[in-house]
N, C-alpha and C. Protein backbone atom coordinates (compact mmCIF):
# COMPACT_ATOMS: atom_id res chain seq x y z
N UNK A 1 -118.26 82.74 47.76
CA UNK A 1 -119.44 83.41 48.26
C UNK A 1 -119.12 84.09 49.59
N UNK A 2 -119.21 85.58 49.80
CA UNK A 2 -118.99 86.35 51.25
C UNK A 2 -120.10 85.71 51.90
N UNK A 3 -119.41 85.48 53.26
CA UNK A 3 -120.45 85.05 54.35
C UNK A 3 -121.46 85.90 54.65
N UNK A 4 -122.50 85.46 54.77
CA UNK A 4 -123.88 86.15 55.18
C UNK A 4 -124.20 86.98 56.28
N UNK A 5 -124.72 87.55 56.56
CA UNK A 5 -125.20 88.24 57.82
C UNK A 5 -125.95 87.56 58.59
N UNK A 6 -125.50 87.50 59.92
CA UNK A 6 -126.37 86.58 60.89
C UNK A 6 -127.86 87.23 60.67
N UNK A 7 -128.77 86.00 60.58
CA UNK A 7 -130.09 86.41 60.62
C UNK A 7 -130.78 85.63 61.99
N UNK A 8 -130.12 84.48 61.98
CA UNK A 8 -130.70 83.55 62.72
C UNK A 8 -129.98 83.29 63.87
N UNK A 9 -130.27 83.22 65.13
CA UNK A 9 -129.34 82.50 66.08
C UNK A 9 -129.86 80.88 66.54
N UNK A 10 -128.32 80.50 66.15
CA UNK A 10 -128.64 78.77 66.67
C UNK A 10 -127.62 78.41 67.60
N UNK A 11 -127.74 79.53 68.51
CA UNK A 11 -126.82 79.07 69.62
C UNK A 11 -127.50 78.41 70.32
N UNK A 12 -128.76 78.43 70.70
CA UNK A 12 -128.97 77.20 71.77
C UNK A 12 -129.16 75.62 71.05
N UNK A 13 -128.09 75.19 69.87
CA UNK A 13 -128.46 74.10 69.09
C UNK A 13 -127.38 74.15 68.89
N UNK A 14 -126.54 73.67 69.61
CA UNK A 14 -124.84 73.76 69.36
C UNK A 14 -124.31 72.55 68.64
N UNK A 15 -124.81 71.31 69.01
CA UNK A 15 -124.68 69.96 68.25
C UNK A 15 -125.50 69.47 66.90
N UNK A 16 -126.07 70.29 66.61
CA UNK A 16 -127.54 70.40 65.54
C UNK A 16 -126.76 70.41 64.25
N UNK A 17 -126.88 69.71 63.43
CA UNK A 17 -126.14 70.22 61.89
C UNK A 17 -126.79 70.21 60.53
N UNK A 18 -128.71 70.12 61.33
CA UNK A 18 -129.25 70.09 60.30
C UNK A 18 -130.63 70.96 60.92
N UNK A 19 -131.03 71.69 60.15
CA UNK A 19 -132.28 72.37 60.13
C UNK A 19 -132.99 72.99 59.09
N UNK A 20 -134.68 72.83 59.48
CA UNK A 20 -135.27 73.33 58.55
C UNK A 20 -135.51 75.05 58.99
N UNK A 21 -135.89 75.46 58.04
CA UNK A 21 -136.14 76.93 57.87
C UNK A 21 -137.62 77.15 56.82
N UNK A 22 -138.21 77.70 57.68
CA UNK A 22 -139.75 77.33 57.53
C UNK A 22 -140.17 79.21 57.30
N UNK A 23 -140.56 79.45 55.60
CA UNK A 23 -141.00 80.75 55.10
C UNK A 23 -142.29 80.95 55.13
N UNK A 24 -142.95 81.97 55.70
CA UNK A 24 -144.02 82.43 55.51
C UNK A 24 -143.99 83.68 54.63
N UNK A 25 -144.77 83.79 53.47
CA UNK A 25 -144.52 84.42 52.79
C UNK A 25 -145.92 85.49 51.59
N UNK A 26 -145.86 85.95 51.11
CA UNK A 26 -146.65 86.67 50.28
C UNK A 26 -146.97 85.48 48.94
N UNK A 27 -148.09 85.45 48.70
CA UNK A 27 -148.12 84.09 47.30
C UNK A 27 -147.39 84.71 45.97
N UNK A 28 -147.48 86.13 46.30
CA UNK A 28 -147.28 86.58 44.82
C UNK A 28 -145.75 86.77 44.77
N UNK A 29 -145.42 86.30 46.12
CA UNK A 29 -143.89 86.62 46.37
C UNK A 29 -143.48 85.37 45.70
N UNK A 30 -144.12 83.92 45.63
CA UNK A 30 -143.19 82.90 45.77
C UNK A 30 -142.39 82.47 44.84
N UNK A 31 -142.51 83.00 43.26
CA UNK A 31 -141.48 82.73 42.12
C UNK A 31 -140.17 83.57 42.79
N UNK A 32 -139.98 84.70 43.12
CA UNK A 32 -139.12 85.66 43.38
C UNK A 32 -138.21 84.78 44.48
N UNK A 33 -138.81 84.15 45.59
CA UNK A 33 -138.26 83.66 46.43
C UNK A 33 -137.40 82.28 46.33
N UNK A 34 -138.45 81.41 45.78
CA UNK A 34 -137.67 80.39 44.85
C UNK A 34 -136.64 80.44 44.23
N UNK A 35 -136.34 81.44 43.19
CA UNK A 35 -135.62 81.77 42.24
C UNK A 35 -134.06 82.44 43.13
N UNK A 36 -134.91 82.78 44.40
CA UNK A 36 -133.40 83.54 45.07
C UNK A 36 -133.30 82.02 45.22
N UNK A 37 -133.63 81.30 46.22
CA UNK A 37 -133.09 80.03 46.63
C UNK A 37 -132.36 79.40 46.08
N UNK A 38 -133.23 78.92 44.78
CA UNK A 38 -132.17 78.13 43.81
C UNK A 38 -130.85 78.63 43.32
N UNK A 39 -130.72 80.10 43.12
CA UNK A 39 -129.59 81.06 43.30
C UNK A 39 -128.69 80.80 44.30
N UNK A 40 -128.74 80.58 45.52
CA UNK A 40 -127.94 80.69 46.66
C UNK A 40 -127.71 79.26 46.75
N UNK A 41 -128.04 78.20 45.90
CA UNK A 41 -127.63 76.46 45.72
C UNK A 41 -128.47 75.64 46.30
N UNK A 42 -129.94 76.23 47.13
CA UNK A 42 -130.69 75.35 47.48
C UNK A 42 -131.31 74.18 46.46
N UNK A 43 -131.27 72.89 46.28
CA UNK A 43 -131.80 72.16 45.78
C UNK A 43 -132.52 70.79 45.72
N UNK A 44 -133.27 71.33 47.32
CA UNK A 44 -134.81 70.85 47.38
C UNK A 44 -135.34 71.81 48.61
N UNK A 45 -136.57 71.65 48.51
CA UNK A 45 -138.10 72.76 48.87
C UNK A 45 -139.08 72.44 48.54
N UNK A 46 -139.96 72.33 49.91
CA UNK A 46 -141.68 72.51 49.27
C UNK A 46 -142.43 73.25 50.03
N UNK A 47 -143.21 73.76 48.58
CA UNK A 47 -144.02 74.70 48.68
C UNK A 47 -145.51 74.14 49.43
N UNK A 48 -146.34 75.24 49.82
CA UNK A 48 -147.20 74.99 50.35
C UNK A 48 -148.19 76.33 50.39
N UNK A 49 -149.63 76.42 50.01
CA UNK A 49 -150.77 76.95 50.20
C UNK A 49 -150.84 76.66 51.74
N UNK A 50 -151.12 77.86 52.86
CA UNK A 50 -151.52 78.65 53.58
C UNK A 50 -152.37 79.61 54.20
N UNK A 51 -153.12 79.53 55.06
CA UNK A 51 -153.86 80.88 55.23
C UNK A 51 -153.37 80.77 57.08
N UNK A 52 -153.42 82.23 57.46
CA UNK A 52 -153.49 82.71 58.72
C UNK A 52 -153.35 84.19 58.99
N UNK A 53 -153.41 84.69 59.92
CA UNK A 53 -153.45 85.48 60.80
C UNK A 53 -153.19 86.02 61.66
N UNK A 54 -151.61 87.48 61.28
CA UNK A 54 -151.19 87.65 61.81
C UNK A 54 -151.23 89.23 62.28
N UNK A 55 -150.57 89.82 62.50
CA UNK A 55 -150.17 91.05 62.67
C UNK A 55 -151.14 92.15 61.72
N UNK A 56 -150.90 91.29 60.24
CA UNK A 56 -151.29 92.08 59.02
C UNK A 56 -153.18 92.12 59.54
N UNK A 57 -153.40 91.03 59.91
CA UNK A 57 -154.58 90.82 60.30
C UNK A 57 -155.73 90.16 58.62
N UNK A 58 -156.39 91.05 58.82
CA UNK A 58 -157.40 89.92 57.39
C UNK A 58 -157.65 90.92 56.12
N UNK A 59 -156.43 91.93 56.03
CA UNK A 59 -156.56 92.83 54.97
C UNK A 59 -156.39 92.10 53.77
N UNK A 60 -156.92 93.12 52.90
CA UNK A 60 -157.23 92.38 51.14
C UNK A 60 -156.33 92.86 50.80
N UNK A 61 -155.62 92.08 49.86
CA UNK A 61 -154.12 92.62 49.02
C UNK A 61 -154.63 92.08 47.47
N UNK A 62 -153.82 92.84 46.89
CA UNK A 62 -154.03 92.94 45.36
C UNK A 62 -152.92 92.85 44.33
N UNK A 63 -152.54 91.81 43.72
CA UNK A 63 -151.13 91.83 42.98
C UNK A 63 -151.89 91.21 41.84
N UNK A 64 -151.17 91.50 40.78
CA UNK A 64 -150.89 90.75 39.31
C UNK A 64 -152.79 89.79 39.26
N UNK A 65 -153.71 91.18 39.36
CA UNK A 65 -155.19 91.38 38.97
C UNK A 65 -156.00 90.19 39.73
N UNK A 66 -154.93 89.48 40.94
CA UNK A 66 -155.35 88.42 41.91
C UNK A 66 -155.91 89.10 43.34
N UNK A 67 -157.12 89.02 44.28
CA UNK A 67 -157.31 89.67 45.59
C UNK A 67 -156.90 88.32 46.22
N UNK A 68 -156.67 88.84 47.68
CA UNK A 68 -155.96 87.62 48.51
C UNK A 68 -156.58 88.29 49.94
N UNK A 69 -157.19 87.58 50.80
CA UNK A 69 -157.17 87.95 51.85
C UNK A 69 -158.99 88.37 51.52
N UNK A 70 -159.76 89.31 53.10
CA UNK A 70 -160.26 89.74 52.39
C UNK A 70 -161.63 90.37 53.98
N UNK A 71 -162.85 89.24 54.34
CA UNK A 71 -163.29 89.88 55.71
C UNK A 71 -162.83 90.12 56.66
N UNK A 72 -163.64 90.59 57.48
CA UNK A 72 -163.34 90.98 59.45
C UNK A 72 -162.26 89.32 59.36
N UNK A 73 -162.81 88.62 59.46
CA UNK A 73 -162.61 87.33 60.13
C UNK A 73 -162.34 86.10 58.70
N UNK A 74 -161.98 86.34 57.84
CA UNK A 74 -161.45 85.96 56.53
C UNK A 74 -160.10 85.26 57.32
N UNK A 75 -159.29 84.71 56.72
CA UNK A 75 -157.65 83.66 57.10
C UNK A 75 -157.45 84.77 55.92
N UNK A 76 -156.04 85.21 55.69
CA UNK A 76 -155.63 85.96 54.86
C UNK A 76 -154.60 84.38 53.92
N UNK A 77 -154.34 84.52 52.64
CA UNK A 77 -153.95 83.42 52.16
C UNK A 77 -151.98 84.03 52.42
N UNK A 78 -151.28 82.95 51.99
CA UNK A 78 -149.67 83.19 52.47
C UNK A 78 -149.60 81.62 51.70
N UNK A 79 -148.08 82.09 51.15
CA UNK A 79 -147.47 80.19 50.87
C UNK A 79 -146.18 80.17 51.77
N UNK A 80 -146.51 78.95 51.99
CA UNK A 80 -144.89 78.49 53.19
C UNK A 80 -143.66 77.78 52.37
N UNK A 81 -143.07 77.91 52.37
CA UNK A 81 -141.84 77.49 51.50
C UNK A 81 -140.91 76.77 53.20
N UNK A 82 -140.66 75.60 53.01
CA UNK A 82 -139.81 74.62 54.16
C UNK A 82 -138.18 74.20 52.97
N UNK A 83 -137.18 74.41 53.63
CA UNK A 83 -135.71 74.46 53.01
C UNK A 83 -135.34 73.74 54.53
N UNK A 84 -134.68 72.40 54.38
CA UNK A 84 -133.73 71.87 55.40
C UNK A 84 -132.42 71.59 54.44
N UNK A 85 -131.48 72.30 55.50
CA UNK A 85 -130.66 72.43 55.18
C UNK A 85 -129.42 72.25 56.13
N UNK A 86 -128.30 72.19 55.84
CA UNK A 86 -127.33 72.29 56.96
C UNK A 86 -126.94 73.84 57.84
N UNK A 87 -126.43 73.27 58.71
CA UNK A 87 -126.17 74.06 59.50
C UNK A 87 -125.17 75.72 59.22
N UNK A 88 -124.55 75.32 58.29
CA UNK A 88 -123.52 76.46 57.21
C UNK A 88 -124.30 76.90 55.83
N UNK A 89 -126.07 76.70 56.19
CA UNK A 89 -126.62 77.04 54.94
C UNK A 89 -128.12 78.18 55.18
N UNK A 90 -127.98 78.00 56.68
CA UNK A 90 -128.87 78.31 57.15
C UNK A 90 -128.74 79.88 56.67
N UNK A 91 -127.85 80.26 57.28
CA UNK A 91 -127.79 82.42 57.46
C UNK A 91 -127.90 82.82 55.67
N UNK A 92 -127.61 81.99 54.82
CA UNK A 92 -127.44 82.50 53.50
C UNK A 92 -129.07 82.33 52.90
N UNK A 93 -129.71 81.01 53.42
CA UNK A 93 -131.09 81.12 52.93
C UNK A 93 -131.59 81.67 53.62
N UNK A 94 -131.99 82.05 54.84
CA UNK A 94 -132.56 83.43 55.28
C UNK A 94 -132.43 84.84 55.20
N UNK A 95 -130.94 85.16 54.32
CA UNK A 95 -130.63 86.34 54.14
C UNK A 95 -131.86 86.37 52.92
N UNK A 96 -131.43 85.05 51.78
CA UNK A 96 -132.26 84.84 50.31
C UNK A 96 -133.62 84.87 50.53
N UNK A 97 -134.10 84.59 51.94
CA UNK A 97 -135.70 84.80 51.67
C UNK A 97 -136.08 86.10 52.10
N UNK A 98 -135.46 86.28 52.85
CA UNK A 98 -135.31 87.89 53.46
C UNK A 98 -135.28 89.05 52.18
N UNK A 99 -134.02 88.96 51.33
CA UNK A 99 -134.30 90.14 50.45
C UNK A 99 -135.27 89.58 49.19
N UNK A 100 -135.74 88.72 49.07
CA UNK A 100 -136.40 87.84 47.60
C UNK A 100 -138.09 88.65 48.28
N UNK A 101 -138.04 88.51 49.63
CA UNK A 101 -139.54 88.68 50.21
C UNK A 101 -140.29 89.53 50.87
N UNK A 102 -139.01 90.15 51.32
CA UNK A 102 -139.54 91.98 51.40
C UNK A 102 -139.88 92.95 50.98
N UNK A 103 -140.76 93.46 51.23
CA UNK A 103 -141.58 94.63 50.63
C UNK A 103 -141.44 96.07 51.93
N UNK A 104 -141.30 95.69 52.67
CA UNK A 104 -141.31 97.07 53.85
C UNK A 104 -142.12 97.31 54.42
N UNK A 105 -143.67 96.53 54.19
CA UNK A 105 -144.95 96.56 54.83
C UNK A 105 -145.03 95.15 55.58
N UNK A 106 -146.32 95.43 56.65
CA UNK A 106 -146.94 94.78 57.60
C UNK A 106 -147.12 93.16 56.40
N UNK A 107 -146.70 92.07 56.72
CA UNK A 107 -147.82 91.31 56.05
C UNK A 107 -146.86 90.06 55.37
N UNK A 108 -145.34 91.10 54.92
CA UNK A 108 -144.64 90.02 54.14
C UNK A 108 -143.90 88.60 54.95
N UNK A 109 -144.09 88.57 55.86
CA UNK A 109 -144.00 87.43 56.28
C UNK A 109 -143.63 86.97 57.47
N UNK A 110 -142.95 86.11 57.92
CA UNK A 110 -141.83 85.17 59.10
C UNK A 110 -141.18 84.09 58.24
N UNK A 111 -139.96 83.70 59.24
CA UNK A 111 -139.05 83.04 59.17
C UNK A 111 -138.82 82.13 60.51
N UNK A 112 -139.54 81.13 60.56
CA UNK A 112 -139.22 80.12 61.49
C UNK A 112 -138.00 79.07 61.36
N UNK A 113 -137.06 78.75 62.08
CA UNK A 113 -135.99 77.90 62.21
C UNK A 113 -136.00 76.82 63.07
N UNK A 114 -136.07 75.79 63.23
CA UNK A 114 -136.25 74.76 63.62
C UNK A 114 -135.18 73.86 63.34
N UNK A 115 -134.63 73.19 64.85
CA UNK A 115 -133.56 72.08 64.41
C UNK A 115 -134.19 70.78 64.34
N UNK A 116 -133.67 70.05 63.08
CA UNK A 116 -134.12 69.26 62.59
C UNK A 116 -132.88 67.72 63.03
N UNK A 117 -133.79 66.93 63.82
CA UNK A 117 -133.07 65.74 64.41
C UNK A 117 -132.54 64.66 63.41
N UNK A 118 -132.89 63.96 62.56
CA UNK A 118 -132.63 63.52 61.10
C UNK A 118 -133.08 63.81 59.85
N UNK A 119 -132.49 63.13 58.78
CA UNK A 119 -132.97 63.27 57.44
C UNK A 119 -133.37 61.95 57.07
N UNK A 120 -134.09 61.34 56.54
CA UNK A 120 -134.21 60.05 55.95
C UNK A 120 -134.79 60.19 54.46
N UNK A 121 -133.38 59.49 53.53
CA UNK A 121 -134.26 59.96 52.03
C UNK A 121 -134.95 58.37 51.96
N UNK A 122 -136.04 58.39 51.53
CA UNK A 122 -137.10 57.08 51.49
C UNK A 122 -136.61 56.12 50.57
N UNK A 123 -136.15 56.60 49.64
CA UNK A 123 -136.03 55.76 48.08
C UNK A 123 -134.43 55.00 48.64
N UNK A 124 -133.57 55.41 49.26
CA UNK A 124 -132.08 54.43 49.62
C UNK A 124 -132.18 54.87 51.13
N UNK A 125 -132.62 55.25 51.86
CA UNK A 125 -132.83 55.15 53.32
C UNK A 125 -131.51 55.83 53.86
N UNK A 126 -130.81 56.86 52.80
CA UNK A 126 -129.53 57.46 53.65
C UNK A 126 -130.05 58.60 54.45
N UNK A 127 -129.20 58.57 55.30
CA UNK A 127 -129.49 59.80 56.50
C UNK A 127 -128.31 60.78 56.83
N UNK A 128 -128.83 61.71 57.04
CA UNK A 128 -128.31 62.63 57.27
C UNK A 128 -128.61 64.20 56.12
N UNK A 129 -127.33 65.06 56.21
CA UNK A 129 -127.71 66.12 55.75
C UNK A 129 -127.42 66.21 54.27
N UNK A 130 -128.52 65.59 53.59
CA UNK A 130 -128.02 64.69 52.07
C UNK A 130 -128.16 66.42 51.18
N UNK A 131 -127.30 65.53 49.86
CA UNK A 131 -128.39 66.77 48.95
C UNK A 131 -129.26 67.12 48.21
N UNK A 132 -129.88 68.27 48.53
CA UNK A 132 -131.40 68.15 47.95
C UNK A 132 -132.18 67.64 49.52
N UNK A 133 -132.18 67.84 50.27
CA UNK A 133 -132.22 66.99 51.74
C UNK A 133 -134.42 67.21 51.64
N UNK A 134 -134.67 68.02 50.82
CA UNK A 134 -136.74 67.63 50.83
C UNK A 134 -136.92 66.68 49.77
């Protein structure tokens, strides 16, 4: 796999080897986005129903005969997709949500990165940057 294009900087997280990467996204986007993910070897993620208010502000959008969004003062709806991952996984799933989730207009989303201090899987209590790490 060619290395990715920096999307993200985690230079001020120099000892960090695990982080989540937190999608804000279009709802009608989220099969497309998924589907990149699992493509690029992510294998765990959860999804999440959303509403807020950003930039796009509280415009009505219209995909696949669904309205989304809608008054002055309406929350516009968005799903968040959260991927923790390691530190050598990060620039490739943000490239993957990046082209899976763009459209070229106001609205399609953010990409928050966050370093993530442990992992704890519940069911055998191992830690660290497991796989499948949601």
């Amino acid at each position: 796999r060619a290395a990715a294009e920096a999307v993200a900087s985690l230079e001020a997280f120099p000892h960090c080897e695990i982080f989540e990467v937190r999608a804000i996204v279009r709802p009608w986007r989220q099969e497309t986005v998924v589907s990149a993910l699992l493509d690029v070897g992510v294998r765990g993620l959860t999804v999440s129903e959303v509403k807020g208010i950003g930039v796009q502000g509280a415009k009505r959008e219209r995909s696949l005969g669904r309205e989304y969004g809608g008054g002055a003062n309406d929350l516009v709806d968005k799903t968040q997709i959260s991927i923790v991952v390691s530190r050598e996984q990060v620039q490739v799933v943000c490239a993957a949500v990046i082209n899976s989730a763009r459209t070229g207009e106001i609205g399609d989303g953010k990409l928050f990165i966050h370093p993530c201090v442990d992992v704890v899987r519940i069911r055998t209590k191992e830690r660290g940057a497991v796989d499948g790490a949601n």
